[in-house]
C-alpha atoms as a PDB file:
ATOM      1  CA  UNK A   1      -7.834  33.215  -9.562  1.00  0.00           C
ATOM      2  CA  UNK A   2      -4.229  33.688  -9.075  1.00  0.00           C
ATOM      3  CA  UNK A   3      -2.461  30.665 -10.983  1.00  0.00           C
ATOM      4  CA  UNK A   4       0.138  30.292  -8.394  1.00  0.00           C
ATOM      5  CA  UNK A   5      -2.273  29.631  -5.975  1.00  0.00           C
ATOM      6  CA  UNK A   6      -3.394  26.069  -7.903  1.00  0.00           C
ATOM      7  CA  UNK A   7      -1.513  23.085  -8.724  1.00  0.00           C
ATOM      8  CA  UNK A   8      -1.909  21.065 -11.608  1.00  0.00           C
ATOM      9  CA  UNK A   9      -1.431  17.600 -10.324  1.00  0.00           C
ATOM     10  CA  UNK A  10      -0.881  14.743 -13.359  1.00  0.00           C
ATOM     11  CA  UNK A  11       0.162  11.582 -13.020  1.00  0.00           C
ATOM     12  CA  UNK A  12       2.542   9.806 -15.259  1.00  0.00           C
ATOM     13  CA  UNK A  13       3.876   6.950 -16.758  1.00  0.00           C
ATOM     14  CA  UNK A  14       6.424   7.040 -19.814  1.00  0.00           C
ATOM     15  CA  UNK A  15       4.335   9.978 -20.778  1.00  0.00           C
ATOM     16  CA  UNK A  16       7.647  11.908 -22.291  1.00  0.00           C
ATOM     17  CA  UNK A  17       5.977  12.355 -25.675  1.00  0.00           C
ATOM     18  CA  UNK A  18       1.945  13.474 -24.052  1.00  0.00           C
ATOM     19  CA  UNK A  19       3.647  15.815 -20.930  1.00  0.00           C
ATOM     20  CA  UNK A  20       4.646  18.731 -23.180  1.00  0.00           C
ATOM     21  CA  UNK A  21       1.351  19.329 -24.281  1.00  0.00           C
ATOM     22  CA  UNK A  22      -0.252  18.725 -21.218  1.00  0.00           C
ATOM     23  CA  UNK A  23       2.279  21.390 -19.361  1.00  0.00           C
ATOM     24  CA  UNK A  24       2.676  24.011 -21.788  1.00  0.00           C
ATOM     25  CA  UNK A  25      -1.404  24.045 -22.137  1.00  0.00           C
ATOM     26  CA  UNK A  26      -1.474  25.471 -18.171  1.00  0.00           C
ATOM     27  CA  UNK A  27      -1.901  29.143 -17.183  1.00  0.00           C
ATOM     28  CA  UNK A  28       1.428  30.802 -16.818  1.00  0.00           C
ATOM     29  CA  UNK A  29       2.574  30.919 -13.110  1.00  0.00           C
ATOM     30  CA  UNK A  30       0.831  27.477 -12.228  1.00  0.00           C
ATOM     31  CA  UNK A  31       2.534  25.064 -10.079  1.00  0.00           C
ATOM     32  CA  UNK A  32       2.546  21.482 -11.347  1.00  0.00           C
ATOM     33  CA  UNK A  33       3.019  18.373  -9.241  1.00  0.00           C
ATOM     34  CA  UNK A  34       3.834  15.283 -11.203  1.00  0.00           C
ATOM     35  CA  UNK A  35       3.339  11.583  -9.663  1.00  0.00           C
ATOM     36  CA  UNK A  36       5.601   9.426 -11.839  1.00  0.00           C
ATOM     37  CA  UNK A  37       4.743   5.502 -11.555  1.00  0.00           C
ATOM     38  CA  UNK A  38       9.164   5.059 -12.354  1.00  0.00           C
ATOM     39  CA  UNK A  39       8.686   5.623 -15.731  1.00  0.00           C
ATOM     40  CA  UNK A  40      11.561   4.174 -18.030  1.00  0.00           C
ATOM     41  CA  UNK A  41      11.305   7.118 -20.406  1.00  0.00           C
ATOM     42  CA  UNK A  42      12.522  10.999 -20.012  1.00  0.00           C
ATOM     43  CA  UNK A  43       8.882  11.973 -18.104  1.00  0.00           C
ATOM     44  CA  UNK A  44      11.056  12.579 -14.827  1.00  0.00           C
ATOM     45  CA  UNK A  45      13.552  14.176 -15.992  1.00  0.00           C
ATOM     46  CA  UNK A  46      11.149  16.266 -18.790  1.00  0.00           C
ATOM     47  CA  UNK A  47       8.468  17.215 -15.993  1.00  0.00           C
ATOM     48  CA  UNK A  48      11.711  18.453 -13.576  1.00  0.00           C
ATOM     49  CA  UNK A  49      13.770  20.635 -16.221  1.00  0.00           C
ATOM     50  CA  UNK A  50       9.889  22.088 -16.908  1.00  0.00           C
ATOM     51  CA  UNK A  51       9.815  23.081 -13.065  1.00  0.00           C
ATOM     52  CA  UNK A  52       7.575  20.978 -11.948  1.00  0.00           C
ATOM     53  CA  UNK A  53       7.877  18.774  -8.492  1.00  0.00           C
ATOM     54  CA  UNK A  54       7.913  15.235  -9.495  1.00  0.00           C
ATOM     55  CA  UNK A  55       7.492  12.655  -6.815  1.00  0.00           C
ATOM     56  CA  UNK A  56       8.394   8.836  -8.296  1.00  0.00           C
ATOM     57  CA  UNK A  57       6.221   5.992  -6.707  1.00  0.00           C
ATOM     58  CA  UNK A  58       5.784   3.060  -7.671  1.00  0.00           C
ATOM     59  CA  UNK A  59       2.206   2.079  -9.274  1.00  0.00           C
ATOM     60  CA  UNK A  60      -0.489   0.589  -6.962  1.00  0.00           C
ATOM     61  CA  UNK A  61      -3.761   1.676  -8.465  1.00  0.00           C
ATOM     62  CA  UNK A  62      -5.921   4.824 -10.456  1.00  0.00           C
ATOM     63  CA  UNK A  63      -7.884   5.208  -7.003  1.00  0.00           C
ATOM     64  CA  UNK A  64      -4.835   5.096  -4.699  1.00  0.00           C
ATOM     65  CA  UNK A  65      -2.080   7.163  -6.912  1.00  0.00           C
ATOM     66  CA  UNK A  66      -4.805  10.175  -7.471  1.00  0.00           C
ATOM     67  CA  UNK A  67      -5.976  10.351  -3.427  1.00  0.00           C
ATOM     68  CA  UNK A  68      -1.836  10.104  -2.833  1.00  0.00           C
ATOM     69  CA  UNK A  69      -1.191  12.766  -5.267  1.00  0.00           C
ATOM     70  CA  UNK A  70      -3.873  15.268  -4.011  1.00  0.00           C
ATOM     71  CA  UNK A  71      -2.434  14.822  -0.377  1.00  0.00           C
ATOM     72  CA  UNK A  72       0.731  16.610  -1.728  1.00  0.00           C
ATOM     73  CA  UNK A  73      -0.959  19.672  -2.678  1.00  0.00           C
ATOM     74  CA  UNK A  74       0.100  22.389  -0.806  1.00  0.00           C
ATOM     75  CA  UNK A  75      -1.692  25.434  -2.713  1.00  0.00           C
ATOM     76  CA  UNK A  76      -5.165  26.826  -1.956  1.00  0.00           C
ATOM     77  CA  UNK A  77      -6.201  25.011  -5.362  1.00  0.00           C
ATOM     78  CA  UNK A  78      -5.935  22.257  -7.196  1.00  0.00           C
ATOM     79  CA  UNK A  79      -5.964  21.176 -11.055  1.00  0.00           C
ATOM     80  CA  UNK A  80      -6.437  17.243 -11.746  1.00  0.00           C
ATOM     81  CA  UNK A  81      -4.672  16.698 -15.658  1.00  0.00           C
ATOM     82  CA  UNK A  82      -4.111  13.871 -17.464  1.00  0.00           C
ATOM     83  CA  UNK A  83      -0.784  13.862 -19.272  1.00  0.00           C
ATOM     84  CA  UNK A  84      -2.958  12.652 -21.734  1.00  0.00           C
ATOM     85  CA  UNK A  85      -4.983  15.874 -22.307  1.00  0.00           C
ATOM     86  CA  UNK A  86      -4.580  20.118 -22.632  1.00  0.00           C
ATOM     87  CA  UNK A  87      -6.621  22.868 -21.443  1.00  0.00           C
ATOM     88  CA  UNK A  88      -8.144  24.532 -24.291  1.00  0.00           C
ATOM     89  CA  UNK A  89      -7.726  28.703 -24.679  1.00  0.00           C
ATOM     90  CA  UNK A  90     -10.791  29.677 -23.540  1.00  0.00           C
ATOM     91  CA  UNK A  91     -10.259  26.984 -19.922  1.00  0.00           C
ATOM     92  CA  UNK A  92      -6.792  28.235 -19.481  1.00  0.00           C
ATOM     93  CA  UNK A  93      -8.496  31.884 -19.582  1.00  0.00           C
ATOM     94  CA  UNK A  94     -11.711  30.304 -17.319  1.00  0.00           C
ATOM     95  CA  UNK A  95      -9.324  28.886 -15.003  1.00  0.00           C
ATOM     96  CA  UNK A  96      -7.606  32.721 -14.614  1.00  0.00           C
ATOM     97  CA  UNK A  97     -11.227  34.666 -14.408  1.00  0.00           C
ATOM     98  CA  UNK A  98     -12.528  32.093 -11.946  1.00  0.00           C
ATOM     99  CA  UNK A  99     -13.521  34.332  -8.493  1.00  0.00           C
ATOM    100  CA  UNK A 100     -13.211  31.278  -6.033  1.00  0.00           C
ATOM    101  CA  UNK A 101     -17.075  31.443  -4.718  1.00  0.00           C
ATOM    102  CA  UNK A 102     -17.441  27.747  -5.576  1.00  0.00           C
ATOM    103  CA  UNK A 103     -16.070  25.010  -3.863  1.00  0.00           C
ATOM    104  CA  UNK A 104     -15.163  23.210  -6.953  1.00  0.00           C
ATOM    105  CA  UNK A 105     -15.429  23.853 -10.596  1.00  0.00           C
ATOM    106  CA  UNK A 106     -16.523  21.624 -13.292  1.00  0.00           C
ATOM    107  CA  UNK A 107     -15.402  21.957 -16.924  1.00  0.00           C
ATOM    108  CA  UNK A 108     -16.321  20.062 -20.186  1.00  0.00           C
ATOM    109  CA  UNK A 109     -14.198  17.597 -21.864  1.00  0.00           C
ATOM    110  CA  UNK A 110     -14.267  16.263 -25.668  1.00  0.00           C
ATOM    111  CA  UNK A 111     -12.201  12.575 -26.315  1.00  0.00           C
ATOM    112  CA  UNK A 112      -9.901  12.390 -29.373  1.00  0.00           C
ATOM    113  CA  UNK A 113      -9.938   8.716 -31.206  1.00  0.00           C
ATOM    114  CA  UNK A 114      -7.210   8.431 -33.803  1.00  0.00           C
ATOM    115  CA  UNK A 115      -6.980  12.585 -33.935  1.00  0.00           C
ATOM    116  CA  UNK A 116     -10.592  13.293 -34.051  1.00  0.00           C
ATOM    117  CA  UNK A 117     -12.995  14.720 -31.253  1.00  0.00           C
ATOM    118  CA  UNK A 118     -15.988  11.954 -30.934  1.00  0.00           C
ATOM    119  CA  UNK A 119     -19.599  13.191 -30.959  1.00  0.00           C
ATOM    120  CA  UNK A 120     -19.823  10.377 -27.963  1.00  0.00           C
ATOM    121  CA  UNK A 121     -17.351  10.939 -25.851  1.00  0.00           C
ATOM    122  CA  UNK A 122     -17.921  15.594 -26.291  1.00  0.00           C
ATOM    123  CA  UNK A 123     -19.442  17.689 -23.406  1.00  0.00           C
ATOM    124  CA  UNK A 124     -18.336  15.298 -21.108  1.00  0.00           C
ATOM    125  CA  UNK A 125     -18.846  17.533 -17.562  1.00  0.00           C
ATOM    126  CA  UNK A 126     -16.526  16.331 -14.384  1.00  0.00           C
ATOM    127  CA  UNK A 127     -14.998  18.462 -11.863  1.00  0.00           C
ATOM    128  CA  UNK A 128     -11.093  18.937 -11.919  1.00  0.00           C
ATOM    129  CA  UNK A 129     -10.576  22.953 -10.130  1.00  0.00           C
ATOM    130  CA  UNK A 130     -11.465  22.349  -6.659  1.00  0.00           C
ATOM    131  CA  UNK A 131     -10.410  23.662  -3.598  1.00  0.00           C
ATOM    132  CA  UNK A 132      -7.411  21.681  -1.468  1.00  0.00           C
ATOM    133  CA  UNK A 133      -9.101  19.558   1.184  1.00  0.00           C
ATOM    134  CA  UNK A 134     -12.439  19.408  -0.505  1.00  0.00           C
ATOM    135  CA  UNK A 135     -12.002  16.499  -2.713  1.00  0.00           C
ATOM    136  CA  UNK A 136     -12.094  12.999  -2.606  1.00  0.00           C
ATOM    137  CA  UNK A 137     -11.336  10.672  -5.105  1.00  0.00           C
ATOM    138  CA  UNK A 138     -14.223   7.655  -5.784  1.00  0.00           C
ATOM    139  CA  UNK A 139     -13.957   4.644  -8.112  1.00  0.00           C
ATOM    140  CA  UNK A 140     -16.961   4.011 -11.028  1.00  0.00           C
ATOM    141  CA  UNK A 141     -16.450   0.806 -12.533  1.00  0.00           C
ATOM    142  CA  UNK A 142     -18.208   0.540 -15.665  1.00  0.00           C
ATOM    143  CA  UNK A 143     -19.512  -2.935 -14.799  1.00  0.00           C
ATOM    144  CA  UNK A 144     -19.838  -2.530 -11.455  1.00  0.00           C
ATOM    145  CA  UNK A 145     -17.970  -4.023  -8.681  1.00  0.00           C
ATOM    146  CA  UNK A 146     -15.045  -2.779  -6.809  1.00  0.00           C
ATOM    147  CA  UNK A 147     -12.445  -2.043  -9.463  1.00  0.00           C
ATOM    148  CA  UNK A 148     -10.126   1.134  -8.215  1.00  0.00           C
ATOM    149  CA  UNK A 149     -10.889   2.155 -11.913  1.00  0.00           C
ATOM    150  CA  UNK A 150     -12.707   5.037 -13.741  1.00  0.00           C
ATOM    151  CA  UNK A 151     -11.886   7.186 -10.540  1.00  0.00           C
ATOM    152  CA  UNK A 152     -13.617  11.046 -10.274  1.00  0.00           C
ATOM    153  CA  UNK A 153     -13.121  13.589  -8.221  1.00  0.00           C
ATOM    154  CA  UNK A 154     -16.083  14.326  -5.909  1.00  0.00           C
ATOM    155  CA  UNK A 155     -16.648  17.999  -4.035  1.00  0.00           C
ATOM    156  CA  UNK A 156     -17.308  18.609  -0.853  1.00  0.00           C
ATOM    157  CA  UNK A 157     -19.193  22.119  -1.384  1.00  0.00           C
ATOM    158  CA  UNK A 158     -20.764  23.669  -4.194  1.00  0.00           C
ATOM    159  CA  UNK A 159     -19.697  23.612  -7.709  1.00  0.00           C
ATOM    160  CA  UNK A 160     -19.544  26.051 -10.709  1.00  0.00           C
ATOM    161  CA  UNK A 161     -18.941  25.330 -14.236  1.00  0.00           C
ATOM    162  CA  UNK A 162     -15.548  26.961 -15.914  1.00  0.00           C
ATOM    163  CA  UNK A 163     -15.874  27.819 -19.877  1.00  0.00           C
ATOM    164  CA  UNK A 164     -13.955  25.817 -22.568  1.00  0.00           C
ATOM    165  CA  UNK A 165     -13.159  22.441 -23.265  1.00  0.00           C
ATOM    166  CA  UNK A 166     -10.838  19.947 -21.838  1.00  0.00           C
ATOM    167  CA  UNK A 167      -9.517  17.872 -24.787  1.00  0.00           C
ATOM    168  CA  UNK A 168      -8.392  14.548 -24.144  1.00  0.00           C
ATOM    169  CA  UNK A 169      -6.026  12.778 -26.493  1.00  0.00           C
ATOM    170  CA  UNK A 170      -6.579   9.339 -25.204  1.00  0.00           C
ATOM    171  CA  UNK A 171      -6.154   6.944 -28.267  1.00  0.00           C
ATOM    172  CA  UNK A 172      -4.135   7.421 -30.960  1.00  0.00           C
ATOM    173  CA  UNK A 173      -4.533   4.268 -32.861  1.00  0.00           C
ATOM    174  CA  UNK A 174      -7.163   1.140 -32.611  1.00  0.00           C
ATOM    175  CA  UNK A 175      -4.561  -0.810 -31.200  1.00  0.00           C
ATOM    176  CA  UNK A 176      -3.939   1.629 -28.485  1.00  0.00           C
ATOM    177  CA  UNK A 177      -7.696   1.520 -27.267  1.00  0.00           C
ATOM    178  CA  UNK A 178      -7.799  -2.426 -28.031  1.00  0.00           C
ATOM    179  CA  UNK A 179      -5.192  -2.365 -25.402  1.00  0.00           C
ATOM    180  CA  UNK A 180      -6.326   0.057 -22.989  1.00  0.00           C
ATOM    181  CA  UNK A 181     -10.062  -1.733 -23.250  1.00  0.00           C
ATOM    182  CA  UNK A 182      -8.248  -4.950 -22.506  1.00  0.00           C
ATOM    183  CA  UNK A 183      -6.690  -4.035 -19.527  1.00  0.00           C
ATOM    184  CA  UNK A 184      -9.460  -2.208 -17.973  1.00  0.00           C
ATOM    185  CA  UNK A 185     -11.770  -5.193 -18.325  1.00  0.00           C
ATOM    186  CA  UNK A 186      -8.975  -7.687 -17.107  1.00  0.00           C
ATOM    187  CA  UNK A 187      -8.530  -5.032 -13.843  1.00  0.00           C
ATOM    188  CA  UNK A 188     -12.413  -4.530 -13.808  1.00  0.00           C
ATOM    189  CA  UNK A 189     -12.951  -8.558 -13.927  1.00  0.00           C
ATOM    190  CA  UNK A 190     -10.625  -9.080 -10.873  1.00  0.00           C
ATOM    191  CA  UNK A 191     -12.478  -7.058  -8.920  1.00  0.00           C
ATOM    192  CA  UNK A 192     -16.210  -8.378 -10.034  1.00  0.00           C
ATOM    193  CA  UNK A 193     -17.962 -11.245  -7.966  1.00  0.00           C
ATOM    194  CA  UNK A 194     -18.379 -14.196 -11.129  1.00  0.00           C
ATOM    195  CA  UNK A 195     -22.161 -14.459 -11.723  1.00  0.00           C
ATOM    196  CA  UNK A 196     -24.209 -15.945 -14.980  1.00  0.00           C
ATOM    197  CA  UNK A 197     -27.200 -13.848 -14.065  1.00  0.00           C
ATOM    198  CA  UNK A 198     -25.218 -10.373 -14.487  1.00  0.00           C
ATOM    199  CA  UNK A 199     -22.978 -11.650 -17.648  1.00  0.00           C
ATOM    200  CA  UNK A 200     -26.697 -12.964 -19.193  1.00  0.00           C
ATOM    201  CA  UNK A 201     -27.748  -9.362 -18.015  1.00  0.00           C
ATOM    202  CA  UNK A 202     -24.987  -7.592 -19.793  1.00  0.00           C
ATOM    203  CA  UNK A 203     -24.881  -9.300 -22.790  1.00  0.00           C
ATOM    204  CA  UNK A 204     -29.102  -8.925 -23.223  1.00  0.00           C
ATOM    205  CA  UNK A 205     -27.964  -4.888 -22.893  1.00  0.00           C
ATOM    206  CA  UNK A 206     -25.727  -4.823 -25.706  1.00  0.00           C
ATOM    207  CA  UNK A 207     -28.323  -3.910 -28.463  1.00  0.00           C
ATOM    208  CA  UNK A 208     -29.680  -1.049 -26.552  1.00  0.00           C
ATOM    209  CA  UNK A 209     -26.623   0.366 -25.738  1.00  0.00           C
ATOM    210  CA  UNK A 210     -25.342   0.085 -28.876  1.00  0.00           C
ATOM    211  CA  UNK A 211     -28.237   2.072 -29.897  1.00  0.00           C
ATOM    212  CA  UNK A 212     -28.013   4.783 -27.562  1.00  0.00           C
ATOM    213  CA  UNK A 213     -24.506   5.207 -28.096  1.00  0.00           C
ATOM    214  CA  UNK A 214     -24.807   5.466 -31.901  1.00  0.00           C
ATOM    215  CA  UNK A 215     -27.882   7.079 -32.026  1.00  0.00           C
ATOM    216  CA  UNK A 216     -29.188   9.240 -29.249  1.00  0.00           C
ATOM    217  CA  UNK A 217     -25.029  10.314 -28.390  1.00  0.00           C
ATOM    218  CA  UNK A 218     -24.202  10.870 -31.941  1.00  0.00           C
ATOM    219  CA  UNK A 219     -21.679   8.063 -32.673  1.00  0.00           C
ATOM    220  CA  UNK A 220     -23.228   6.991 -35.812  1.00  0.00           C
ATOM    221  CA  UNK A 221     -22.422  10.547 -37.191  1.00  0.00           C
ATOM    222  CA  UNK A 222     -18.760   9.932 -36.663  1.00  0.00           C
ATOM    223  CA  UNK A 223     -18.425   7.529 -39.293  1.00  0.00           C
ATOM    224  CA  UNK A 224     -16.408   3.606 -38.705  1.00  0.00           C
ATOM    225  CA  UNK A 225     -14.391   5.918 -35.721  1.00  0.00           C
ATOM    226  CA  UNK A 226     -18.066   6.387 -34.221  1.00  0.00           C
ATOM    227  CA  UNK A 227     -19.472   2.679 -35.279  1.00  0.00           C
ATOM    228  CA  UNK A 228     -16.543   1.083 -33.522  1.00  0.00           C
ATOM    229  CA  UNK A 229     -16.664   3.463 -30.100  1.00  0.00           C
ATOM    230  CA  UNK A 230     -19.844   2.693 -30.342  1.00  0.00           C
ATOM    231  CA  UNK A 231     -20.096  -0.666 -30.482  1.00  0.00           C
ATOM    232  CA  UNK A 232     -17.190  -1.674 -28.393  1.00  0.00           C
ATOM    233  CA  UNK A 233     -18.433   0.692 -25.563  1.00  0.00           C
ATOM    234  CA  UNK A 234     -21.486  -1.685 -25.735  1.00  0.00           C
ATOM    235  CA  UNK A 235     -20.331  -4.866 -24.980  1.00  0.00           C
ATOM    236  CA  UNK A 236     -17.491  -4.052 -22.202  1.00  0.00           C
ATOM    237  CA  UNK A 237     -19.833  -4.655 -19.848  1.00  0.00           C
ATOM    238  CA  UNK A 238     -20.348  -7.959 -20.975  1.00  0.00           C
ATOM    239  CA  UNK A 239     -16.385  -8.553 -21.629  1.00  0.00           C
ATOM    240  CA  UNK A 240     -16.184  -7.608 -17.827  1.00  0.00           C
ATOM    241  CA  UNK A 241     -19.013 -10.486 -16.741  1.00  0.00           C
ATOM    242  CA  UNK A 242     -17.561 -12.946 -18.778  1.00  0.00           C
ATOM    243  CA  UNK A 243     -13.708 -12.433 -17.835  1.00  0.00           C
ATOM    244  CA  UNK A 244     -14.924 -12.253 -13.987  1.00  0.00           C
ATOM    245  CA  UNK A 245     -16.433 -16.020 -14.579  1.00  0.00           C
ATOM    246  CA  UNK A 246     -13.272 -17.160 -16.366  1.00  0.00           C
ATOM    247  CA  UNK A 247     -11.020 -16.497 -13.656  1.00  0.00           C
END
């Protein structure tokens, strides 16, 4: 695949310290289209001196900013990045040896918590090389509902998986994912109809969710990092039910 026939499309806010990475990971020859929510940082002016088109909106929603940002692609192909993440050596090199026969490819991606990869969140598979015009963008709440949150990108054709890993530097400190769990559930809660039956529900889950999170996907093997993932990633669900009632 010819890499100036894709275009990596990321979307940023005040990401002037993650974008580097993110860009400089990307085949040589790439385009890169960069939706910037204003930022108040350098990410504009960064992403623009790097060549990329930047486009500044302001922020509406995860669901709404991706499906805006793919609408801009004007290349065969199209990359969804986070600023947030890099392509490993062996994706950039997938991404380059890809034929095009598929519709869409899928690669794996590993989460980072404080600097380390997470037995939990590794091998994660979602598609992010697809072909322009055969994508849409869908939301998948964790705790159901109608949250634009948790978005994916969904082919319309047949899919192929790429080789290499997708790493994902999402949290770099507890209090970073403290914060990012407490806005999801506050934007998750606003969007969930209040009901005892599904917060009793949730909150009956926890222990087996726990479980399968720090046994059967590895978390327990991770140390505290892997505890904590693990037991947070339980009870969200629950956090969501209650916050919807408390509103």
């Amino acid at each position: 695949m010819n890499p100036a026939d894709v275009t990596a499309v990321i979307l940023t806010r005040d990401e002037e310290r993650n974008l580097p990475r993110a860009l400089t990971s990307l085949p040589h020859g790439m385009r890169v289209l960069v939706l910037d929510a204003l930022s108040d940082d350098g990410t504009a002016a960064f992403a623009r001196a790097s060549g990329a088109r930047v486009i500044e909106r302001a922020w509406t929603d995860f669901v709404d900013a991706r499906r805006y940002a793919i609408a801009q692609v004007e290349t065969p192909w199209l990359l969804q990045i986070d600023a947030d993440e890099a392509l490993d050596d062996r994706l950039r090199d997938a991404i380059v040896a890809a034929d095009g026969t598929a519709d869409g490819y899928v690669v794996s991606r590993t989460t980072y918590f404080r600097g380390k990869p997470m037995r939990m969140w590794r091998g994660e598979r979602i598609l992010r090389l697809v072909r322009t015009g055969h994508a849409r963008i869908v939301a998948e709440p964790t705790a159901g509902g109608d949250a634009p949150l948790h978005e994916r990108m969904v082919c319309e054709g047949d899919t192929a998986q790429l080789a290499g890993t997708l790493l994902h530097y999402s949290y770099e400190s507890r209090g970073d994912y403290r914060e990012r769990f407490a806005t999801y559930t506050d934007i998750e809660a606003k969007a969930l109809r209040p009901s005892l039956g599904r917060l009793a529900g949730s909150v009956a889950m926890i222990a087996p969710r726990f479980a399968n999170n720090a046994l059967r996907r590895g978390g327990v093997l991770d140390g505290p990092r892997g505890w904590y993932i693990a037991w947070t990633s339980a009870y969200y669900p629950a956090v969501v039910a209650w916050k919807a009632l408390r509103r």
